[in-house]
C-alpha atoms as a PDB file:
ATOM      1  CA  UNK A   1      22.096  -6.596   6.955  1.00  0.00           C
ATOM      2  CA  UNK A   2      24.812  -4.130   6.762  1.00  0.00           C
ATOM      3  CA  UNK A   3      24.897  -0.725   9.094  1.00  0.00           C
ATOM      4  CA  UNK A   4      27.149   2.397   7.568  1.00  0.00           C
ATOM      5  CA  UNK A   5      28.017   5.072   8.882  1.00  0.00           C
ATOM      6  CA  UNK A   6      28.082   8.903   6.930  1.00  0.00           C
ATOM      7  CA  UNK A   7      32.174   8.248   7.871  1.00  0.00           C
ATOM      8  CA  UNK A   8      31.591   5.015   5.309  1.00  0.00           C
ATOM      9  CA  UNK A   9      32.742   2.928   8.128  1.00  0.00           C
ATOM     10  CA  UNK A  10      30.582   0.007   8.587  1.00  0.00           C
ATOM     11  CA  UNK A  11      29.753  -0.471  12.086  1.00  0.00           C
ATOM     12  CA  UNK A  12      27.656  -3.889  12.152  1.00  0.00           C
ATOM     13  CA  UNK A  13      26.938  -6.457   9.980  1.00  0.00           C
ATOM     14  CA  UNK A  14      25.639  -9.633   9.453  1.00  0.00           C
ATOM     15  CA  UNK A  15      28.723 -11.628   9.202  1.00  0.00           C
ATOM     16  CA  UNK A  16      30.685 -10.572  11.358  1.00  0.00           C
ATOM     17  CA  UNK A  17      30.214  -9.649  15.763  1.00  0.00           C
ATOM     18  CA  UNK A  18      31.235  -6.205  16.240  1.00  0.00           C
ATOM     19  CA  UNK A  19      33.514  -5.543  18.989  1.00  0.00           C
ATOM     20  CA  UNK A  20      30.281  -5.032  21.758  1.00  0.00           C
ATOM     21  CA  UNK A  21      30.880  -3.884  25.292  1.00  0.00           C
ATOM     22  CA  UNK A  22      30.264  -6.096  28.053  1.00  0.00           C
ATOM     23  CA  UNK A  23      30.942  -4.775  30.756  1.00  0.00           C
ATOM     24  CA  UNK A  24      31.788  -1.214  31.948  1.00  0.00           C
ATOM     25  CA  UNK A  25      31.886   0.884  35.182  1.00  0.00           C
ATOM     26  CA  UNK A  26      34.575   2.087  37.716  1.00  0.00           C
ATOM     27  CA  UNK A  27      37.469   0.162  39.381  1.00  0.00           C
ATOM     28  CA  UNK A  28      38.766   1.185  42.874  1.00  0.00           C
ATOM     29  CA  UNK A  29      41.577   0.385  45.529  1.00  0.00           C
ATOM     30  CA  UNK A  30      41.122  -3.118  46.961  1.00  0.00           C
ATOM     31  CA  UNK A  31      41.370  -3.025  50.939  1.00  0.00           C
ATOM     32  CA  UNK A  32      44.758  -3.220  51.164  1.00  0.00           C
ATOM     33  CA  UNK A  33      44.972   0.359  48.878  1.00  0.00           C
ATOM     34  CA  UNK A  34      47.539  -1.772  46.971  1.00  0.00           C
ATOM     35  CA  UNK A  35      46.030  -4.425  44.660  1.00  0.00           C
ATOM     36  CA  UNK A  36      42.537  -3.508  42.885  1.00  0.00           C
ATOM     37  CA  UNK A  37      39.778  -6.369  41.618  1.00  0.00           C
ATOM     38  CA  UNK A  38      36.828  -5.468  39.493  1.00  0.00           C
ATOM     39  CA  UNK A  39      34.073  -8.107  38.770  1.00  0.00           C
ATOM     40  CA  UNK A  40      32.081  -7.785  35.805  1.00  0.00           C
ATOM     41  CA  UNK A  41      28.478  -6.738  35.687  1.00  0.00           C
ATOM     42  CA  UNK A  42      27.747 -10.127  34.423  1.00  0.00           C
ATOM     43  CA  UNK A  43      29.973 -12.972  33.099  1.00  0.00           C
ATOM     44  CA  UNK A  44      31.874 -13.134  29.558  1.00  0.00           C
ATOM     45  CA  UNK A  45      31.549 -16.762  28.076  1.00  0.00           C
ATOM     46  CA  UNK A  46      34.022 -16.133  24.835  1.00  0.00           C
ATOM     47  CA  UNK A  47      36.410 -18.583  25.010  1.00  0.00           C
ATOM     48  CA  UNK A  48      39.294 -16.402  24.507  1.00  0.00           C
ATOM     49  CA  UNK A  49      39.684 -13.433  27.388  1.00  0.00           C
ATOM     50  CA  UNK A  50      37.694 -10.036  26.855  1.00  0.00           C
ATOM     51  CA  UNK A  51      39.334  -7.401  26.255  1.00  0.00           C
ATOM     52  CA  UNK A  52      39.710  -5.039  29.101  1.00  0.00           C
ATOM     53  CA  UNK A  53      40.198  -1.171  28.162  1.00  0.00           C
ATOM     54  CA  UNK A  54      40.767   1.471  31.042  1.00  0.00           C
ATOM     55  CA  UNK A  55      41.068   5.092  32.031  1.00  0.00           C
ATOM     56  CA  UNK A  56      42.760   6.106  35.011  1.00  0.00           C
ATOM     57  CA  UNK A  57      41.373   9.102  37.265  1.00  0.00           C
ATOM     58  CA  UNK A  58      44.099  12.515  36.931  1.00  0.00           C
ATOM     59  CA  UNK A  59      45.696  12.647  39.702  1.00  0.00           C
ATOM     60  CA  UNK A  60      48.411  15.488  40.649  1.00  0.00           C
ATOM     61  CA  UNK A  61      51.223  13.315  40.124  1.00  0.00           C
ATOM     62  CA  UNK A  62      51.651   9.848  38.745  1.00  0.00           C
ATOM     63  CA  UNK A  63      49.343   6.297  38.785  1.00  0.00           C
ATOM     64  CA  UNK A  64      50.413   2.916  37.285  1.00  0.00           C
ATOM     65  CA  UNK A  65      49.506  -0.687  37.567  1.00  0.00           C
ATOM     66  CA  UNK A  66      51.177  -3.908  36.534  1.00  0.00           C
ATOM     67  CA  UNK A  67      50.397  -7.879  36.804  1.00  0.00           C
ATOM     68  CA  UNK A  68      46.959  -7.300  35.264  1.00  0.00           C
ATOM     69  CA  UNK A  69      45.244 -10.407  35.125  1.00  0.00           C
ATOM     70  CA  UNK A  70      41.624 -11.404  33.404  1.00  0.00           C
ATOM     71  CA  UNK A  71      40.148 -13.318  36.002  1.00  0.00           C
ATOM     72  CA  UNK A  72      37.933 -16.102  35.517  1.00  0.00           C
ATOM     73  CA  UNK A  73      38.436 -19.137  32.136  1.00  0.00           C
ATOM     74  CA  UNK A  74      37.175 -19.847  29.054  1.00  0.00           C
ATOM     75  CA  UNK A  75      33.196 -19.453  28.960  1.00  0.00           C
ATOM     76  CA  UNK A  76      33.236 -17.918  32.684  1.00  0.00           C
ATOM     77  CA  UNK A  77      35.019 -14.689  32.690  1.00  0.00           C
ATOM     78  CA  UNK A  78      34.015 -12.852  35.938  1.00  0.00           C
ATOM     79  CA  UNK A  79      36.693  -9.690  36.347  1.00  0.00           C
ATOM     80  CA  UNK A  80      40.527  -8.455  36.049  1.00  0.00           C
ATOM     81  CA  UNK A  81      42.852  -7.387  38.759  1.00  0.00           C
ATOM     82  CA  UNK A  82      45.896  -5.312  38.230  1.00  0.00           C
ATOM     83  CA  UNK A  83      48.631  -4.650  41.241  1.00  0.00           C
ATOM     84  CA  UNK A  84      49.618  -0.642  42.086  1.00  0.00           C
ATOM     85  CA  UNK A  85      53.165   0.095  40.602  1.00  0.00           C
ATOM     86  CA  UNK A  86      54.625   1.359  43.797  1.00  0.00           C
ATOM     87  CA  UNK A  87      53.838   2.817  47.077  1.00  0.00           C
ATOM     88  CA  UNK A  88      54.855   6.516  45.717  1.00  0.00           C
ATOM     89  CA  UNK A  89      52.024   6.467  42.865  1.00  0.00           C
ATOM     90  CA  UNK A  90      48.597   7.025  43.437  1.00  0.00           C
ATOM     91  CA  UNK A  91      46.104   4.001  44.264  1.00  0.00           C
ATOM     92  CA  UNK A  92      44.023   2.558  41.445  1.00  0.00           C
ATOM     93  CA  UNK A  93      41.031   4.261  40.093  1.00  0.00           C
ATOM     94  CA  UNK A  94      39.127   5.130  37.030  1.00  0.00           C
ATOM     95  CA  UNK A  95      37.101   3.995  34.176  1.00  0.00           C
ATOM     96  CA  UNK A  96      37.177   0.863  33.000  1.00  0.00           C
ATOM     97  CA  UNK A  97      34.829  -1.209  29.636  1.00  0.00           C
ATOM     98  CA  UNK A  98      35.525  -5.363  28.778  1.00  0.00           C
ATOM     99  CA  UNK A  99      34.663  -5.871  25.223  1.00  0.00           C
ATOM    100  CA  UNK A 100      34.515  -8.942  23.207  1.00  0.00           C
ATOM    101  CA  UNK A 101      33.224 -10.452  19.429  1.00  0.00           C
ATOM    102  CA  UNK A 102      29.807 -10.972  20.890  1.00  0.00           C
ATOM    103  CA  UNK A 103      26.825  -9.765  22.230  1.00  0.00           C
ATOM    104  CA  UNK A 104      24.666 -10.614  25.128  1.00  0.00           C
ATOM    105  CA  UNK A 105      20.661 -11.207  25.092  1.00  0.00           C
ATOM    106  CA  UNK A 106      20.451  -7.828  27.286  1.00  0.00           C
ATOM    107  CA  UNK A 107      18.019  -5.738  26.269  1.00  0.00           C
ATOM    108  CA  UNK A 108      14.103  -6.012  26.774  1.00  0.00           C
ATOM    109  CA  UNK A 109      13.220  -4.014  23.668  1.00  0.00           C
ATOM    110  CA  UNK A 110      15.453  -3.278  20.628  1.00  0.00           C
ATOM    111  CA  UNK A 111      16.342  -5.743  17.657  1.00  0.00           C
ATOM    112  CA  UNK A 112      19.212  -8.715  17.815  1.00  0.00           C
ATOM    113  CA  UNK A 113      21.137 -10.125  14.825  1.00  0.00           C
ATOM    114  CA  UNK A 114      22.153 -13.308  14.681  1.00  0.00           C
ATOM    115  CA  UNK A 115      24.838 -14.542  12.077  1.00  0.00           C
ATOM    116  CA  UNK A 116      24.617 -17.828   9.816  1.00  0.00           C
ATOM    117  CA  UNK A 117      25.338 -20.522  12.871  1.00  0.00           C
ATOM    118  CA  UNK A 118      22.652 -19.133  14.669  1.00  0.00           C
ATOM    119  CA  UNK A 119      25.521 -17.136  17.021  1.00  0.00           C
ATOM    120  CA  UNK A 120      24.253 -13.613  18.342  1.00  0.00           C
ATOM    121  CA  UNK A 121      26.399 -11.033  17.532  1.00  0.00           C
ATOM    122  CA  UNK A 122      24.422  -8.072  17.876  1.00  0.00           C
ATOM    123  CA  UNK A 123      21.765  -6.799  20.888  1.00  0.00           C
ATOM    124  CA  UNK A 124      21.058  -3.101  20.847  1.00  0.00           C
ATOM    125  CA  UNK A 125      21.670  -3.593  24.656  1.00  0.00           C
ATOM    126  CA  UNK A 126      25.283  -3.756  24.261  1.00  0.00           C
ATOM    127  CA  UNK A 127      26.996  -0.867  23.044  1.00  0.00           C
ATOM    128  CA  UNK A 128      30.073  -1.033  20.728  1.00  0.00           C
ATOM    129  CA  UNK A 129      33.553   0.097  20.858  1.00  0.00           C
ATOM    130  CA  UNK A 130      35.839   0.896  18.257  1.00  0.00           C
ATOM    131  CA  UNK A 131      39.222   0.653  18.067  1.00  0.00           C
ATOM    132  CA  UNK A 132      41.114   4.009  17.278  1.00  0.00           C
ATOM    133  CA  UNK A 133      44.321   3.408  17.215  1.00  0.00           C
ATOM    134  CA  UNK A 134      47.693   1.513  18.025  1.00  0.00           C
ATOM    135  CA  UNK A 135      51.098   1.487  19.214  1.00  0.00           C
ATOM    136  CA  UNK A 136      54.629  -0.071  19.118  1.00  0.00           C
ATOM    137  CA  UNK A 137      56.845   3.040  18.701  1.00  0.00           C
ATOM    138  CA  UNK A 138      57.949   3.321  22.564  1.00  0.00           C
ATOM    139  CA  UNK A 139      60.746   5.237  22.625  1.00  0.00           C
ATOM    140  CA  UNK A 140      63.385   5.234  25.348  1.00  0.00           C
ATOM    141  CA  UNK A 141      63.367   7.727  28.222  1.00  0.00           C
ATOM    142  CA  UNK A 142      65.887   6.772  31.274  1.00  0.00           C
ATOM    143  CA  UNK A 143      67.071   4.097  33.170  1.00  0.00           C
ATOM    144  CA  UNK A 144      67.772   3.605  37.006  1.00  0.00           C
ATOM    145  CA  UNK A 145      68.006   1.048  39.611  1.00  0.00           C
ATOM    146  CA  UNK A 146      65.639   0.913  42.573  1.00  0.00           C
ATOM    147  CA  UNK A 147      66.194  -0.268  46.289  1.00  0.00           C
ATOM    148  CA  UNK A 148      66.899  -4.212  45.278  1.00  0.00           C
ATOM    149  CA  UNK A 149      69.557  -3.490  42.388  1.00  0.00           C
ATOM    150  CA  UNK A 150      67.391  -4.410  39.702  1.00  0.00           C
ATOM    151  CA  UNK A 151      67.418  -1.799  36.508  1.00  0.00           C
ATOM    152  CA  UNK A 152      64.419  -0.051  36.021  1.00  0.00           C
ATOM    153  CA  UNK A 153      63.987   1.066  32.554  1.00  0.00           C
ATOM    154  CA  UNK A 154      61.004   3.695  31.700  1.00  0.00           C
ATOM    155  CA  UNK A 155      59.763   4.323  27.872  1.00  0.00           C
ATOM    156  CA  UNK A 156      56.924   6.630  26.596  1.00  0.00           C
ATOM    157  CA  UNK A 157      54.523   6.705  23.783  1.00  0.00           C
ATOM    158  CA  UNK A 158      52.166   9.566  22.455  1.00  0.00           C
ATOM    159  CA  UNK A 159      49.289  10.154  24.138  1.00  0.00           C
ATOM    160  CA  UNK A 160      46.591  12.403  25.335  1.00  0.00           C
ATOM    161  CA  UNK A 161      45.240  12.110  28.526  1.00  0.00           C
ATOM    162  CA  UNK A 162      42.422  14.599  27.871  1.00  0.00           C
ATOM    163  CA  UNK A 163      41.570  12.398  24.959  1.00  0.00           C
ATOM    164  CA  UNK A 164      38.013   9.681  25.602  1.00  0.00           C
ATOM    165  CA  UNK A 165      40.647   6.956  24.640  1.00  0.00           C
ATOM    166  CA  UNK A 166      40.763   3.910  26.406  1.00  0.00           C
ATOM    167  CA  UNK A 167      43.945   1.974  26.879  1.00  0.00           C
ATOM    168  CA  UNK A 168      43.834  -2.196  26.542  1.00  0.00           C
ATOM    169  CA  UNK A 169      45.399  -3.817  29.929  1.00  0.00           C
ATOM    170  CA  UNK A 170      45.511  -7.353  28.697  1.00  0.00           C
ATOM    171  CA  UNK A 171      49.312  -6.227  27.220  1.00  0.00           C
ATOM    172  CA  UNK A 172      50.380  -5.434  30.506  1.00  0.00           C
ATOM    173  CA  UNK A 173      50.015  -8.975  32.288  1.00  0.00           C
ATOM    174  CA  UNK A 174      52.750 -10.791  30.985  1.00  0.00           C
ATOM    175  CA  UNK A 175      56.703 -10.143  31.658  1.00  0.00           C
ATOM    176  CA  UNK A 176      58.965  -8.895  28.472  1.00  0.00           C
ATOM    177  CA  UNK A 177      62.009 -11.109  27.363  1.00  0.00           C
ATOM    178  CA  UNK A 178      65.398 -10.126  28.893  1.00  0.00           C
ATOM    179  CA  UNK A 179      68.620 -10.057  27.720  1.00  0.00           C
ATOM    180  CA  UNK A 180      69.926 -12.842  28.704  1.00  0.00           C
ATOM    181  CA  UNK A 181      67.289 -15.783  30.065  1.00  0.00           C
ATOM    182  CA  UNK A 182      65.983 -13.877  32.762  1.00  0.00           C
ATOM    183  CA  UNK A 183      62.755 -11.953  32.087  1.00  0.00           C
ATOM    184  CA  UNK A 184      61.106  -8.547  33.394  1.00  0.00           C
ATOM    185  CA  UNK A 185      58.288  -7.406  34.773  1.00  0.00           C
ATOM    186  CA  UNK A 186      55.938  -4.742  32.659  1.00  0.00           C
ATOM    187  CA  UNK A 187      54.139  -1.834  34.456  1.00  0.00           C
ATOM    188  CA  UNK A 188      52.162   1.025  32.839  1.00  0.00           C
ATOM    189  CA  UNK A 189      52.543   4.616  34.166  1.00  0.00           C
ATOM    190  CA  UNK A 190      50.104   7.224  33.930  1.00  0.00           C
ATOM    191  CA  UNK A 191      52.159  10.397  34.424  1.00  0.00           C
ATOM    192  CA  UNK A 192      50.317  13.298  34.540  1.00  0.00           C
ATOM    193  CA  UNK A 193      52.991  15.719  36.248  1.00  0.00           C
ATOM    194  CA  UNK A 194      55.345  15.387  33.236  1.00  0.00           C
ATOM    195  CA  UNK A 195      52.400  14.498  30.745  1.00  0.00           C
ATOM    196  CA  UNK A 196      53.919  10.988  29.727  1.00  0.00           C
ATOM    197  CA  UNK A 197      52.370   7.550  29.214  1.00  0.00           C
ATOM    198  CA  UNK A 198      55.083   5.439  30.036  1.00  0.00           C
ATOM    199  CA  UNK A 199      55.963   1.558  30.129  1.00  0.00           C
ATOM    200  CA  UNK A 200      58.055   0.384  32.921  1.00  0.00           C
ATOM    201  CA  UNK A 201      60.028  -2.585  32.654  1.00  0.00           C
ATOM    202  CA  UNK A 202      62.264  -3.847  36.022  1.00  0.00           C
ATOM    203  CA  UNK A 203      64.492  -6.568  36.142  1.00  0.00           C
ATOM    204  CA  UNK A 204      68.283  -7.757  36.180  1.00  0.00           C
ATOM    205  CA  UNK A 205      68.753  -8.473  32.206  1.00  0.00           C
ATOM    206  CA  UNK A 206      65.996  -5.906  30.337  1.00  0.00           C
ATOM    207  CA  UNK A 207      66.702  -4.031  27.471  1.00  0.00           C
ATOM    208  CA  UNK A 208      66.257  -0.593  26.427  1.00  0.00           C
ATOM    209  CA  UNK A 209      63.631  -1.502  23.875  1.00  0.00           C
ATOM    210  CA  UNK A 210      59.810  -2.542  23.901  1.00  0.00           C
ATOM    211  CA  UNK A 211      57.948  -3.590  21.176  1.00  0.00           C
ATOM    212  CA  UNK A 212      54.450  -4.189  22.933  1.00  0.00           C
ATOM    213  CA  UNK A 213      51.450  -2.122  21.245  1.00  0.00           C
ATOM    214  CA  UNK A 214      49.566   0.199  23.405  1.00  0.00           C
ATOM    215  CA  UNK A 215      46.249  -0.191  21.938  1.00  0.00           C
ATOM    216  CA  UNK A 216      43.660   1.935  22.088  1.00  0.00           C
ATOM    217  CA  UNK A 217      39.565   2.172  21.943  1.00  0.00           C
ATOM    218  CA  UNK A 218      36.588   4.231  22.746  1.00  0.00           C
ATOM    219  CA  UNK A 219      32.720   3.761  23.242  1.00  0.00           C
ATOM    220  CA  UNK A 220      30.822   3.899  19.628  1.00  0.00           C
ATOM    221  CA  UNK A 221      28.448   6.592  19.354  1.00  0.00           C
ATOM    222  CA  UNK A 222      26.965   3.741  17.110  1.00  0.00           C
END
């Protein structure tokens, strides 16, 4: 079975999962208004991470997030976390959807598909999402130290906040290489007073470039 769309894009098949939403909702300030954890609506059990796309609310000035974290392991994914960028941005909120190659036995009418090993991969209960585009071309925008001496360097990428675009947070939960052994940590700033998407990077060695993809996806109309 093979789905096409008038776009000739074919948006499920019988080989292959399609990338099917899992989870979705809104994501809020923890109690501390610092640190903000989001369980799913139900459990992923891919082996690898979901993939966890968000949307933060517009705020009048600026909102960011770093550490993000998929919480859970392999076959038992139950949320993601992410850590406010600083006390001078606004706390965490917005949109959030965790996608993955699967689908879950959901819905109580419909159709499934299952693929040759007997592995669902389709459940008209679980939405889609498509990926619409990617990322590595930050550019370089200033540099500054903050209160502990550490260097504090801020790139930007195109993008549109009034787009439906999600952005994928797994990329921002690891630290970037320095220059020299030391490494630095990776935030992500939302910007809407100057109208930026910017990566943050902070630490004693970093560099003035970044090659991590912003990567972005929406829901499927499909």
């Amino acid at each position: 079975m093979q789905f096409v769309n008038s776009g000739n894009v074919t948006t499920l098949d019988s080989e292959f999962s399609r990338l099917s939403i899992m989870s979705s909702g809104r994501f809020t300030p923890g109690a501390d208004g610092f640190n903000s954890y989001t369980n799913f609506v139900r459990p992923v059990t891919t082996q690898e991470p979901p993939l966890v796309f968000v949307k933060m609310d517009r705020v009048s000035g600026s909102m960011g997030f770093g550490w993000a974290q998929v919480q859970g392991a392999a076959g038992n994914w139950t949320g993601f976390s992410m850590i406010r960028y600083s006390i001078n941005t606004a706390p965490l909120s917005g949109e959030y959807f965790a996608a993955a190659f699967q689908a879950a036995p959901v819905a109580r009418y419909g159709f499934r598909l299952w693929d040759a090993s007997a592995k669902l991969i389709a459940d008209s209960g679980t939405p889609s999402a498509l990926f619409t585009s990617g990322s590595a071309a930050w550019y370089y925008v200033t540099a500054s130290k903050n209160s502990q001496g550490q260097d504090v360097i801020t790139f930007a990428t195109p993008y549109s906040f009034s787009t439906s675009d999600f952005l994928l947070l797994n990329n921002f939960g690891m630290d970037v290489a320095g220059a020299r052994l030391r490494s630095a940590k990776l935030y992500c700033l939302w910007n809407f007073s100057t109208g930026q998407l910017n990566a943050v990077t902070i630490g004693t060695t970093n560099v003035v470039t970044l090659y991590i993809p912003a990567i972005f996806a929406r829901l499927s109309n499909n």
